[in-house]
PDB file of N, CA and C in Angstrom:
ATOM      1  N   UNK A   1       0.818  -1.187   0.000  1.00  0.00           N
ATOM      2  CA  UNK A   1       0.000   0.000   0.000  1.00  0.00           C
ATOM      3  C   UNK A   1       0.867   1.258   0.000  1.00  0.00           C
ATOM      4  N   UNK A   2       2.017   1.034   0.612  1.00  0.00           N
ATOM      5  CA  UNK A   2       2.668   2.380   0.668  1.00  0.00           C
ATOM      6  C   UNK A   2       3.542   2.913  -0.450  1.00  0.00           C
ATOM      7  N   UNK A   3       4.001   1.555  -0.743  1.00  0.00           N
ATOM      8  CA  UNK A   3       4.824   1.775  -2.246  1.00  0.00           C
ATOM      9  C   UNK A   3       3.666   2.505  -3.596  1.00  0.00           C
ATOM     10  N   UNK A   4       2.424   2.133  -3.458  1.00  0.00           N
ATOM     11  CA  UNK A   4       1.032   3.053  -4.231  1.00  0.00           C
ATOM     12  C   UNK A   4       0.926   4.212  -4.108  1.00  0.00           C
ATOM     13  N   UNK A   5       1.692   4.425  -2.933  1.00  0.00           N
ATOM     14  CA  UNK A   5       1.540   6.385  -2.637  1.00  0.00           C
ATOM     15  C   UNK A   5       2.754   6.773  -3.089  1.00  0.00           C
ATOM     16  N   UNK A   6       3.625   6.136  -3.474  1.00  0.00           N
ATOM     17  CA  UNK A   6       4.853   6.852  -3.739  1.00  0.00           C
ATOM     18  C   UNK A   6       4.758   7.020  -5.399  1.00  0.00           C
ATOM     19  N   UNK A   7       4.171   5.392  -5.884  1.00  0.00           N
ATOM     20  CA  UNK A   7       3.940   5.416  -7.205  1.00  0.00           C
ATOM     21  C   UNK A   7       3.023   6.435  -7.613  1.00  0.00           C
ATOM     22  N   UNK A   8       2.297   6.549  -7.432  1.00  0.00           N
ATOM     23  CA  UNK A   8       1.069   7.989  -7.756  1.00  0.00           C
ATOM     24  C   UNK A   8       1.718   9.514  -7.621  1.00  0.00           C
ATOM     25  N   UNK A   9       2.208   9.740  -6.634  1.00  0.00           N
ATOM     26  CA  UNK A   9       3.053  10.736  -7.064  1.00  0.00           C
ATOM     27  C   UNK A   9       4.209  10.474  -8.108  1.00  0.00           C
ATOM     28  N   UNK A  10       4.923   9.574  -8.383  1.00  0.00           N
ATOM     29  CA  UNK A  10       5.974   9.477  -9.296  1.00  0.00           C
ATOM     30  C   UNK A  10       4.966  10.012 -10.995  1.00  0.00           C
ATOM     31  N   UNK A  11       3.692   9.199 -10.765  1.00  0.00           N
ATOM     32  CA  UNK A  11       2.726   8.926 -12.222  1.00  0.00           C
ATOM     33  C   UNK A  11       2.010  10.267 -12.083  1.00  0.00           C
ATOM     34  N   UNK A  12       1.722  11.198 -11.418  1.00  0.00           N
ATOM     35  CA  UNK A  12       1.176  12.354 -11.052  1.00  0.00           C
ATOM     36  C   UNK A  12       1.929  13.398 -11.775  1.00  0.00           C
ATOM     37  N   UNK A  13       3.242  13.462 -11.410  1.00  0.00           N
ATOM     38  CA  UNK A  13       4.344  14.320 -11.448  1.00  0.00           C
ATOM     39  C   UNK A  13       4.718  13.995 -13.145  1.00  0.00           C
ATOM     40  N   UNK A  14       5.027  13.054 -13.572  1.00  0.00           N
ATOM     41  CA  UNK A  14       6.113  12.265 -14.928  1.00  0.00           C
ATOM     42  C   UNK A  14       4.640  12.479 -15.756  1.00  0.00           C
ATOM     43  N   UNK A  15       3.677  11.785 -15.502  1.00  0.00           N
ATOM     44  CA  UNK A  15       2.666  11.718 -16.600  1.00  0.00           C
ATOM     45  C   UNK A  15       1.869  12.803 -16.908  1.00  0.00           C
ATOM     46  N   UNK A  16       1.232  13.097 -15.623  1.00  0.00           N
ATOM     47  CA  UNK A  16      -0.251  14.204 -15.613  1.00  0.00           C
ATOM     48  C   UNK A  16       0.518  15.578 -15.299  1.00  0.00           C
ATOM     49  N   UNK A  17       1.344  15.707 -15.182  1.00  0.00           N
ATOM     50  CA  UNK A  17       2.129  17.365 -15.109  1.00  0.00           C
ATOM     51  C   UNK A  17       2.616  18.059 -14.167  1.00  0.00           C
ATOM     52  N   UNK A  18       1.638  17.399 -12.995  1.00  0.00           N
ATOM     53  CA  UNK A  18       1.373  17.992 -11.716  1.00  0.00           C
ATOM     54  C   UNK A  18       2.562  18.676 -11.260  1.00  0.00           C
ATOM     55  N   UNK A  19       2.456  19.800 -10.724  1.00  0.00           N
ATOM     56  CA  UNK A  19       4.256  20.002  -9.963  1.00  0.00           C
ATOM     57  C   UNK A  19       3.484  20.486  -8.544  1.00  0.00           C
ATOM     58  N   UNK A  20       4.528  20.559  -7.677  1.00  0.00           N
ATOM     59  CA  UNK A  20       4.353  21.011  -6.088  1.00  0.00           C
ATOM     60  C   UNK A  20       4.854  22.694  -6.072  1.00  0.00           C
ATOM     61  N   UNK A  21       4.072  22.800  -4.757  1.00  0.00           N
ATOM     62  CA  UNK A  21       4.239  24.065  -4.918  1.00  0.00           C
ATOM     63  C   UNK A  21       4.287  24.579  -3.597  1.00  0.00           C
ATOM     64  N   UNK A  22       5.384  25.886  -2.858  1.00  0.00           N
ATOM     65  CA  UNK A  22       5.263  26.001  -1.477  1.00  0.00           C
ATOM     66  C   UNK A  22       3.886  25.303  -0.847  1.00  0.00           C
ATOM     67  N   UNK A  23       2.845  26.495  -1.842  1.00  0.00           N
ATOM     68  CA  UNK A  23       1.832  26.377  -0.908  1.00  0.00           C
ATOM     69  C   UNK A  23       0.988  24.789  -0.718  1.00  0.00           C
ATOM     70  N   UNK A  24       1.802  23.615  -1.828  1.00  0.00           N
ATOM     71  CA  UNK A  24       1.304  22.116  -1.655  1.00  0.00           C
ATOM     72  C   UNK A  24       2.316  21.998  -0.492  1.00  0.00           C
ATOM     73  N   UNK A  25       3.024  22.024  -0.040  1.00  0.00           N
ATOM     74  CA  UNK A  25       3.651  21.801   0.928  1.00  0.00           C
ATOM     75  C   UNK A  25       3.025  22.109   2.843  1.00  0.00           C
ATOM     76  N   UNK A  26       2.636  23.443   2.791  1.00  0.00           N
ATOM     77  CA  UNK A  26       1.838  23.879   3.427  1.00  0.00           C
ATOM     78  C   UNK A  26       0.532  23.022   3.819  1.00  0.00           C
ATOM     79  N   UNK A  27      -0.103  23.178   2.435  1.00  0.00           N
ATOM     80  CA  UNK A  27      -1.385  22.080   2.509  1.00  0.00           C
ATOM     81  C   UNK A  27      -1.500  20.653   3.060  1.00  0.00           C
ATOM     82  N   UNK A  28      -0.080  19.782   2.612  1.00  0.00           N
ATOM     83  CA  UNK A  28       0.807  18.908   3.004  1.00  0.00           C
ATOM     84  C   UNK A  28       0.662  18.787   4.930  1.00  0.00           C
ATOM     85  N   UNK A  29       1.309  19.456   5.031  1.00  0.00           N
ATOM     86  CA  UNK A  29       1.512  19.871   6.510  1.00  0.00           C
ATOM     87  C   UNK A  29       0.141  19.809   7.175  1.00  0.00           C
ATOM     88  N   UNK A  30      -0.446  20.951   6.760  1.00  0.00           N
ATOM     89  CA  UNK A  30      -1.764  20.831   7.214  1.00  0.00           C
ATOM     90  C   UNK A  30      -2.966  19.558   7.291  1.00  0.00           C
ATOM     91  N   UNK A  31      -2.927  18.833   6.279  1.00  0.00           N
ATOM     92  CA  UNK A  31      -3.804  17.489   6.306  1.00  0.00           C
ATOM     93  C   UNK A  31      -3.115  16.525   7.013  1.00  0.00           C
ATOM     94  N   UNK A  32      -1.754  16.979   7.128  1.00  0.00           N
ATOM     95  CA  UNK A  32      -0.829  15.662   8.531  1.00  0.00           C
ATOM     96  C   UNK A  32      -1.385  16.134   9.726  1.00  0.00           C
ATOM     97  N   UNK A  33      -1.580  17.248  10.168  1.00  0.00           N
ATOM     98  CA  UNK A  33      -1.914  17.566  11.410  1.00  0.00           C
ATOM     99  C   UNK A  33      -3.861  17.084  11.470  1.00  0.00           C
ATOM    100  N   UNK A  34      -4.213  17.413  10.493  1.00  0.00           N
ATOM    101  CA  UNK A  34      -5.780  16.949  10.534  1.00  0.00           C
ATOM    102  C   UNK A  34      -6.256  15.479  10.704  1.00  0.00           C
ATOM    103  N   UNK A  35      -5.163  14.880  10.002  1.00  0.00           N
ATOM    104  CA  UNK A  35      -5.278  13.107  10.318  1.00  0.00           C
ATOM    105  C   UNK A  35      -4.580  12.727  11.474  1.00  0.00           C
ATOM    106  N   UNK A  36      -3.516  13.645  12.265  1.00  0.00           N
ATOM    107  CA  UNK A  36      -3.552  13.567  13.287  1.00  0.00           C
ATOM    108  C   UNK A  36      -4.381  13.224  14.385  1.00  0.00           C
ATOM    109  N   UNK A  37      -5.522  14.603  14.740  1.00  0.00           N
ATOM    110  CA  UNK A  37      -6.781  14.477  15.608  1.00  0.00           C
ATOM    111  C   UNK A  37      -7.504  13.642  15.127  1.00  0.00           C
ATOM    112  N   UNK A  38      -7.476  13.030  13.844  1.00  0.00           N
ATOM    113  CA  UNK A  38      -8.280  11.910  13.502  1.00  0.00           C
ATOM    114  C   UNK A  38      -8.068  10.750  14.191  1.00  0.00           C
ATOM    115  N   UNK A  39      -6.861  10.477  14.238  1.00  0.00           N
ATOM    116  CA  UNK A  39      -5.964   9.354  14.181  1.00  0.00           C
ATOM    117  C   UNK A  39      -6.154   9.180  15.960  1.00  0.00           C
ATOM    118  N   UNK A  40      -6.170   9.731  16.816  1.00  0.00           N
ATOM    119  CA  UNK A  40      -5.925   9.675  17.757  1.00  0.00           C
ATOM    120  C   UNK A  40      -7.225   9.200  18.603  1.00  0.00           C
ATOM    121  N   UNK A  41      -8.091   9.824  18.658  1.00  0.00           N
ATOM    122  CA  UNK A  41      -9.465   9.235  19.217  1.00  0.00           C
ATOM    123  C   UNK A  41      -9.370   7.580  18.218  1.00  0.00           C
ATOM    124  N   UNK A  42      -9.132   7.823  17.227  1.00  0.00           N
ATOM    125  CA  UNK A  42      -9.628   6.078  16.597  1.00  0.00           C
ATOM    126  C   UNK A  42      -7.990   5.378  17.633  1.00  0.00           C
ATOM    127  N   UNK A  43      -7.220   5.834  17.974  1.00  0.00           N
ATOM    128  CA  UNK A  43      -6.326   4.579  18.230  1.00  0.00           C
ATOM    129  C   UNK A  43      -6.900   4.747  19.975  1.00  0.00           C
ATOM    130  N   UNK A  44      -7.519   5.398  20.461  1.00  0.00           N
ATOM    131  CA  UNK A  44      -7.782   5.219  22.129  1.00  0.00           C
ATOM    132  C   UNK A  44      -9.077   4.268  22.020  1.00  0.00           C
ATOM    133  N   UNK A  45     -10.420   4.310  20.895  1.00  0.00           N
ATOM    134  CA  UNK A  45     -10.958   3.719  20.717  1.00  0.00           C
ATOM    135  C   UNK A  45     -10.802   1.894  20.485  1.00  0.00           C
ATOM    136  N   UNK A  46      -9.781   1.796  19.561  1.00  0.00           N
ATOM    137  CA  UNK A  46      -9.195   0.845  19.367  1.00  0.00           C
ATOM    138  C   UNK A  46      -8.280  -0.184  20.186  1.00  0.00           C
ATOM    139  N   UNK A  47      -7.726   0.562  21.083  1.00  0.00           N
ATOM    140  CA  UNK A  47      -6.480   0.359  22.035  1.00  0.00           C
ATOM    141  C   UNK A  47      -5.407   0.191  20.784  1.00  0.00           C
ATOM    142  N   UNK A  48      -5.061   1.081  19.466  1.00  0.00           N
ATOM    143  CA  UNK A  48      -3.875   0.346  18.494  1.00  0.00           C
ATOM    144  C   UNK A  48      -3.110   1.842  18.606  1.00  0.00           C
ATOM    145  N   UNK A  49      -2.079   1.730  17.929  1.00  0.00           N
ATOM    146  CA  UNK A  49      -0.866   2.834  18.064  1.00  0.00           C
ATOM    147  C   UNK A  49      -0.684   3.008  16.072  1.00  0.00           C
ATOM    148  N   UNK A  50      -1.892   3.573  15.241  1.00  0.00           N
ATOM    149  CA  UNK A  50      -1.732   4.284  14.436  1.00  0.00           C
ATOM    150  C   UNK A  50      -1.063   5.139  14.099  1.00  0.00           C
ATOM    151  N   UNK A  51       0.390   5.735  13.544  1.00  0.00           N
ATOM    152  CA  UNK A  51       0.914   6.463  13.329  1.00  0.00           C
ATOM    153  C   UNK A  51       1.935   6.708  14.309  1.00  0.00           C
ATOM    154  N   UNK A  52       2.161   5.756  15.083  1.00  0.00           N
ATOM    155  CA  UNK A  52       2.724   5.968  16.438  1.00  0.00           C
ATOM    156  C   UNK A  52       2.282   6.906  17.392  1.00  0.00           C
ATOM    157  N   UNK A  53       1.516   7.547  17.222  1.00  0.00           N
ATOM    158  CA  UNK A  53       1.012   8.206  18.238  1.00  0.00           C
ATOM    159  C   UNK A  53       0.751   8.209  19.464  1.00  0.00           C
ATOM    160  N   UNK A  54       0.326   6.865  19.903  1.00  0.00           N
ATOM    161  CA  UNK A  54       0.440   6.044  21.170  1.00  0.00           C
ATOM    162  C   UNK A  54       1.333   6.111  22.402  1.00  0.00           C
ATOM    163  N   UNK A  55       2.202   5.709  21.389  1.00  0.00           N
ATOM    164  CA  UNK A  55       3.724   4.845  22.273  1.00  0.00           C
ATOM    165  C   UNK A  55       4.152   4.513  20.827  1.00  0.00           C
ATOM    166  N   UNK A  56       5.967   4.697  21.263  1.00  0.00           N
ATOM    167  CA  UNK A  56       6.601   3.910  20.578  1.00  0.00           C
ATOM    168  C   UNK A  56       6.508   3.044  19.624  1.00  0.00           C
ATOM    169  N   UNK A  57       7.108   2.514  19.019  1.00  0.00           N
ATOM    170  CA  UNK A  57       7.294   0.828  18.900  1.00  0.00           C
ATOM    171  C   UNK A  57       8.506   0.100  19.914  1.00  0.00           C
ATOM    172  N   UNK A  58       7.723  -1.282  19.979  1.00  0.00           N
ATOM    173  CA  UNK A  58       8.604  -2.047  21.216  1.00  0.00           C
ATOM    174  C   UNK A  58      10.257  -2.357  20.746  1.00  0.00           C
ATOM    175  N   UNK A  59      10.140  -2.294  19.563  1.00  0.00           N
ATOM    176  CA  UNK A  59      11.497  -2.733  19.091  1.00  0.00           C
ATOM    177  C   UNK A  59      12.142  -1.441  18.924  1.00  0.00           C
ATOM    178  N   UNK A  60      13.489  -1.278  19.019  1.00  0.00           N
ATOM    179  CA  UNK A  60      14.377  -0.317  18.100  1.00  0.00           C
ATOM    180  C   UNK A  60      14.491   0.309  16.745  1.00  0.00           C
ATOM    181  N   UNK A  61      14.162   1.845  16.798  1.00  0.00           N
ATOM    182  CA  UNK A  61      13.698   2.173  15.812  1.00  0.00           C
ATOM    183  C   UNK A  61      14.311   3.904  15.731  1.00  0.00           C
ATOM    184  N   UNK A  62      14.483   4.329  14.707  1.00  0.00           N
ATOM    185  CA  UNK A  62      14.729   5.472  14.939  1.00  0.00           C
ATOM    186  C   UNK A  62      14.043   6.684  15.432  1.00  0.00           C
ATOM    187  N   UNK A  63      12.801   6.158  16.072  1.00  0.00           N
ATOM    188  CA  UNK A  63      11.695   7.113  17.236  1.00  0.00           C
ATOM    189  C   UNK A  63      12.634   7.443  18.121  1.00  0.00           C
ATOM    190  N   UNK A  64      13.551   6.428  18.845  1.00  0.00           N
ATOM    191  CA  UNK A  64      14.179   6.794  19.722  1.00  0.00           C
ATOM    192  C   UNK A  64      15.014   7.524  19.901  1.00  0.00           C
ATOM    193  N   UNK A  65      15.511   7.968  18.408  1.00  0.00           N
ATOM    194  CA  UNK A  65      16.363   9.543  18.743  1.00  0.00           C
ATOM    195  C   UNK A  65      15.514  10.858  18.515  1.00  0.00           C
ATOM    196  N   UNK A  66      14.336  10.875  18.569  1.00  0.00           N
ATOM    197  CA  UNK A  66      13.740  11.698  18.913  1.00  0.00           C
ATOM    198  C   UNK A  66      12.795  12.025  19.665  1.00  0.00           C
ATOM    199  N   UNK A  67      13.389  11.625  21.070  1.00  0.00           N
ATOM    200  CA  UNK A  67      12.573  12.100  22.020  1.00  0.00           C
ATOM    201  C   UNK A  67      11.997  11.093  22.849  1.00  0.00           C
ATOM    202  N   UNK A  68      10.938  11.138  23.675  1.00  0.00           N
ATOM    203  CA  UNK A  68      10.298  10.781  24.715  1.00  0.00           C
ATOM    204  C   UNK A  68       8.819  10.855  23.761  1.00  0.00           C
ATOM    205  N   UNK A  69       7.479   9.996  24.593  1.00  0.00           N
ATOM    206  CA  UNK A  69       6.582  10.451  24.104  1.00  0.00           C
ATOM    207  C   UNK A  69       6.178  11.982  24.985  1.00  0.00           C
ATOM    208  N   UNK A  70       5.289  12.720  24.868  1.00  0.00           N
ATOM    209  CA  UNK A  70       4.955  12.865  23.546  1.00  0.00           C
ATOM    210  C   UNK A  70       5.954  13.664  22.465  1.00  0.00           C
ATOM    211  N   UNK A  71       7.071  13.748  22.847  1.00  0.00           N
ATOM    212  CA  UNK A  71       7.804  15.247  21.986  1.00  0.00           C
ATOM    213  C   UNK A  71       8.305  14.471  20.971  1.00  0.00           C
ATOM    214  N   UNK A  72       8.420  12.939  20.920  1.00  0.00           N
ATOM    215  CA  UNK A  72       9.234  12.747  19.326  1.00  0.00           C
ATOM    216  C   UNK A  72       7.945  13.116  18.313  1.00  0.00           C
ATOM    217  N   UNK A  73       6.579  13.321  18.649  1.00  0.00           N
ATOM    218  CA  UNK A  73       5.669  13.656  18.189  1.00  0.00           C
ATOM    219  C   UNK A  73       6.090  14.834  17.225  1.00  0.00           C
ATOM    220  N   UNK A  74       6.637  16.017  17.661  1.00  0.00           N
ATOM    221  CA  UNK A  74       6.129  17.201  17.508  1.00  0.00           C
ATOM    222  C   UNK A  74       7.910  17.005  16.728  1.00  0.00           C
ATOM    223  N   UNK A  75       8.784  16.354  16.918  1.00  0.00           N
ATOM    224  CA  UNK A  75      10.103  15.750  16.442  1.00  0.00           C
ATOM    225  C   UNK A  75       9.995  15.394  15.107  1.00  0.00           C
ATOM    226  N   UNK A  76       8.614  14.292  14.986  1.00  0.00           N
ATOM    227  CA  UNK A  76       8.461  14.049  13.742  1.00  0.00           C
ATOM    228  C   UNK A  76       7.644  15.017  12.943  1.00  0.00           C
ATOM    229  N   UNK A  77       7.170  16.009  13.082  1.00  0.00           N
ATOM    230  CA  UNK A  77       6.553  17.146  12.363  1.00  0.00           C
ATOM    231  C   UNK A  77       7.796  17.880  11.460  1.00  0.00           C
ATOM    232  N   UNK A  78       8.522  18.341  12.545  1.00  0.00           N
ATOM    233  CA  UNK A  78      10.091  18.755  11.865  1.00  0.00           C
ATOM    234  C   UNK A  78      10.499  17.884  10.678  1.00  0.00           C
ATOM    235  N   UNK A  79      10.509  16.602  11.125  1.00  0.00           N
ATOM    236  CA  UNK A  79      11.334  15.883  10.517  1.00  0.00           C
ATOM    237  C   UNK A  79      10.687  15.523   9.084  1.00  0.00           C
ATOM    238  N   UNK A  80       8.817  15.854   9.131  1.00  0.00           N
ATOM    239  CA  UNK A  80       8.323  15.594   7.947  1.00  0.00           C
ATOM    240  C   UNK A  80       7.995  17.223   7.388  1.00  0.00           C
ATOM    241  N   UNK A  81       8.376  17.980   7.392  1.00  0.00           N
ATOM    242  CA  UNK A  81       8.397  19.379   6.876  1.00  0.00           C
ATOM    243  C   UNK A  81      10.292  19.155   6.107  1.00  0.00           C
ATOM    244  N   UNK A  82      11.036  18.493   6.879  1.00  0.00           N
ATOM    245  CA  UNK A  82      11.938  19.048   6.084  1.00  0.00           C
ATOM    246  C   UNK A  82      11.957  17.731   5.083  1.00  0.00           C
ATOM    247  N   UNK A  83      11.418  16.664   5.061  1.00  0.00           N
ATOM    248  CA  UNK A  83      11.505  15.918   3.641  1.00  0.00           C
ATOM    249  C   UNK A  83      10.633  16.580   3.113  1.00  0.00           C
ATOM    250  N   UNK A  84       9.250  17.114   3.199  1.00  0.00           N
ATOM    251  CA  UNK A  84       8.517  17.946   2.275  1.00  0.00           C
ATOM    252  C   UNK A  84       9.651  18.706   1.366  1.00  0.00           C
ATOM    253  N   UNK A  85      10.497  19.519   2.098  1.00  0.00           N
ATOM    254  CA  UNK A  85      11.139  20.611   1.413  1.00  0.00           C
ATOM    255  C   UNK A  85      11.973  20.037   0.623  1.00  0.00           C
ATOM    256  N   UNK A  86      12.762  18.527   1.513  1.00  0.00           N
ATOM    257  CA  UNK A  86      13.714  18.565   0.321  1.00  0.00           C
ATOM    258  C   UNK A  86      13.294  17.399  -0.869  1.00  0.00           C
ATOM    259  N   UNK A  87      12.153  16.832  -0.486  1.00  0.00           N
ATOM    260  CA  UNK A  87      12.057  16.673  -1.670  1.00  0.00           C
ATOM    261  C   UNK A  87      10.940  17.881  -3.120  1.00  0.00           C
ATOM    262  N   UNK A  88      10.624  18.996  -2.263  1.00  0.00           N
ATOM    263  CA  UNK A  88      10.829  19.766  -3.362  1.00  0.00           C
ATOM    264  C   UNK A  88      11.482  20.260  -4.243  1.00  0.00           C
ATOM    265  N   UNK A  89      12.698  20.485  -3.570  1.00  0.00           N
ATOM    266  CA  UNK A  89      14.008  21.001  -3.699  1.00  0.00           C
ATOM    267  C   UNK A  89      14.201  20.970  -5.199  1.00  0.00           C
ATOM    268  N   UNK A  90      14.475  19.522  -5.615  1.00  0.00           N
ATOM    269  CA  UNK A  90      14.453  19.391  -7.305  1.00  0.00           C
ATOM    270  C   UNK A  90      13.726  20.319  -8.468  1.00  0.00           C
ATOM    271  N   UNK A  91      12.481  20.814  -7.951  1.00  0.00           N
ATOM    272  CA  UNK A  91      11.522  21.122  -8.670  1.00  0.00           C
ATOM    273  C   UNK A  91      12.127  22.873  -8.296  1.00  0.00           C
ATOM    274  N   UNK A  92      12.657  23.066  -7.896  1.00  0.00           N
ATOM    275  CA  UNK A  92      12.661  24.818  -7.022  1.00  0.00           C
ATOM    276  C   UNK A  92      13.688  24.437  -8.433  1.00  0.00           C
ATOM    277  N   UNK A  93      14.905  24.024  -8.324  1.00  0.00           N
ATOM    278  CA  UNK A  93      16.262  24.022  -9.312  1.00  0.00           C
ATOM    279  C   UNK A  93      15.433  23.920 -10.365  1.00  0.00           C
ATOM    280  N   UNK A  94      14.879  22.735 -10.846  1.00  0.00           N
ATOM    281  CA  UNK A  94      14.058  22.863 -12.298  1.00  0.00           C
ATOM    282  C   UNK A  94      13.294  24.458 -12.827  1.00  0.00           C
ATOM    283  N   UNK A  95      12.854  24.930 -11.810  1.00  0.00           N
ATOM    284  CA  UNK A  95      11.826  26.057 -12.594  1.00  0.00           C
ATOM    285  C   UNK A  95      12.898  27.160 -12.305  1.00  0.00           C
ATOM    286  N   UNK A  96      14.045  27.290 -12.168  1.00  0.00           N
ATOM    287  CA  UNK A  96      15.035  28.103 -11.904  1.00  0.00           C
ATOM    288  C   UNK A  96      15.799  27.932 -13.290  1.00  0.00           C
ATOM    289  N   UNK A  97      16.603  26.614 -13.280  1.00  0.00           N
ATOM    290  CA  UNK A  97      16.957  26.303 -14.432  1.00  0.00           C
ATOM    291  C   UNK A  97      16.572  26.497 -16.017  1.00  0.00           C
ATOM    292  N   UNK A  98      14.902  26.700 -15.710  1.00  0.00           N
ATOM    293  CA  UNK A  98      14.021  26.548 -16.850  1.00  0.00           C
ATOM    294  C   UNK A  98      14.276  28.397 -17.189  1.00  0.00           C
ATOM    295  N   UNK A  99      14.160  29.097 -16.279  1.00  0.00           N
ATOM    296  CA  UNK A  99      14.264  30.342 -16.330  1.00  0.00           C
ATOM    297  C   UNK A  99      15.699  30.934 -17.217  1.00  0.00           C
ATOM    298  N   UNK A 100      16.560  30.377 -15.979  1.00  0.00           N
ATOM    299  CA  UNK A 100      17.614  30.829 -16.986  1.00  0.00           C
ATOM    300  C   UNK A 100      17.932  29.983 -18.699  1.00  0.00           C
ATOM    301  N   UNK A 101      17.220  29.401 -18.733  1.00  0.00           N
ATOM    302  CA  UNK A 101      17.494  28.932 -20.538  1.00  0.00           C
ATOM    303  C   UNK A 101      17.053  30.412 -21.465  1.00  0.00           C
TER     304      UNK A 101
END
């Protein structure tokens, strides 16, 4: 399932045109934090640890260099804003590049 989300953006981007844009990034951000409060009543409902939100995982994982609960929380926000950016990054050089031709 997850490798489908990566493929759809690859087929999004290469086929249908689509490009990103600060403000998809933003938007980005914003629907992580909305499936957040989603996410959270369904995993207390559940007793399950969706998104990690919970707790941990029991095994060793790289949660553990960021933080305690709840702050690797707010650890991984950082940490998914700056792959947002860098994987924009390419596309910032492309429409730069495109300019100077």
């Amino acid at each position: 399932m997850h490798g489908g989300i990566v493929l759809t953006a690859i087929f999004m981007t290469a086929v249908e045109g689509f490009r990103p844009t600060w403000t998809s990034v933003g938007r980005t951000m914003l629907w992580l934090n909305i499936l957040i409060v989603v996410v959270i009543p369904v995993n207390a409902i559940t007793v399950a640890n969706y998104m990690f939100l919970a707790r941990k995982p029991a095994t060793v994982s790289l949660l553990d260099f960021l933080g305690p609960w709840p702050w690797y929380i707010l650890s991984l926000e950082v940490v998914a804003l700056v792959l947002c950016i860098f994987l924009y990054f390419p596309f910032i050089l492309f429409e730069r590049w495109k300019l100077l031709r």
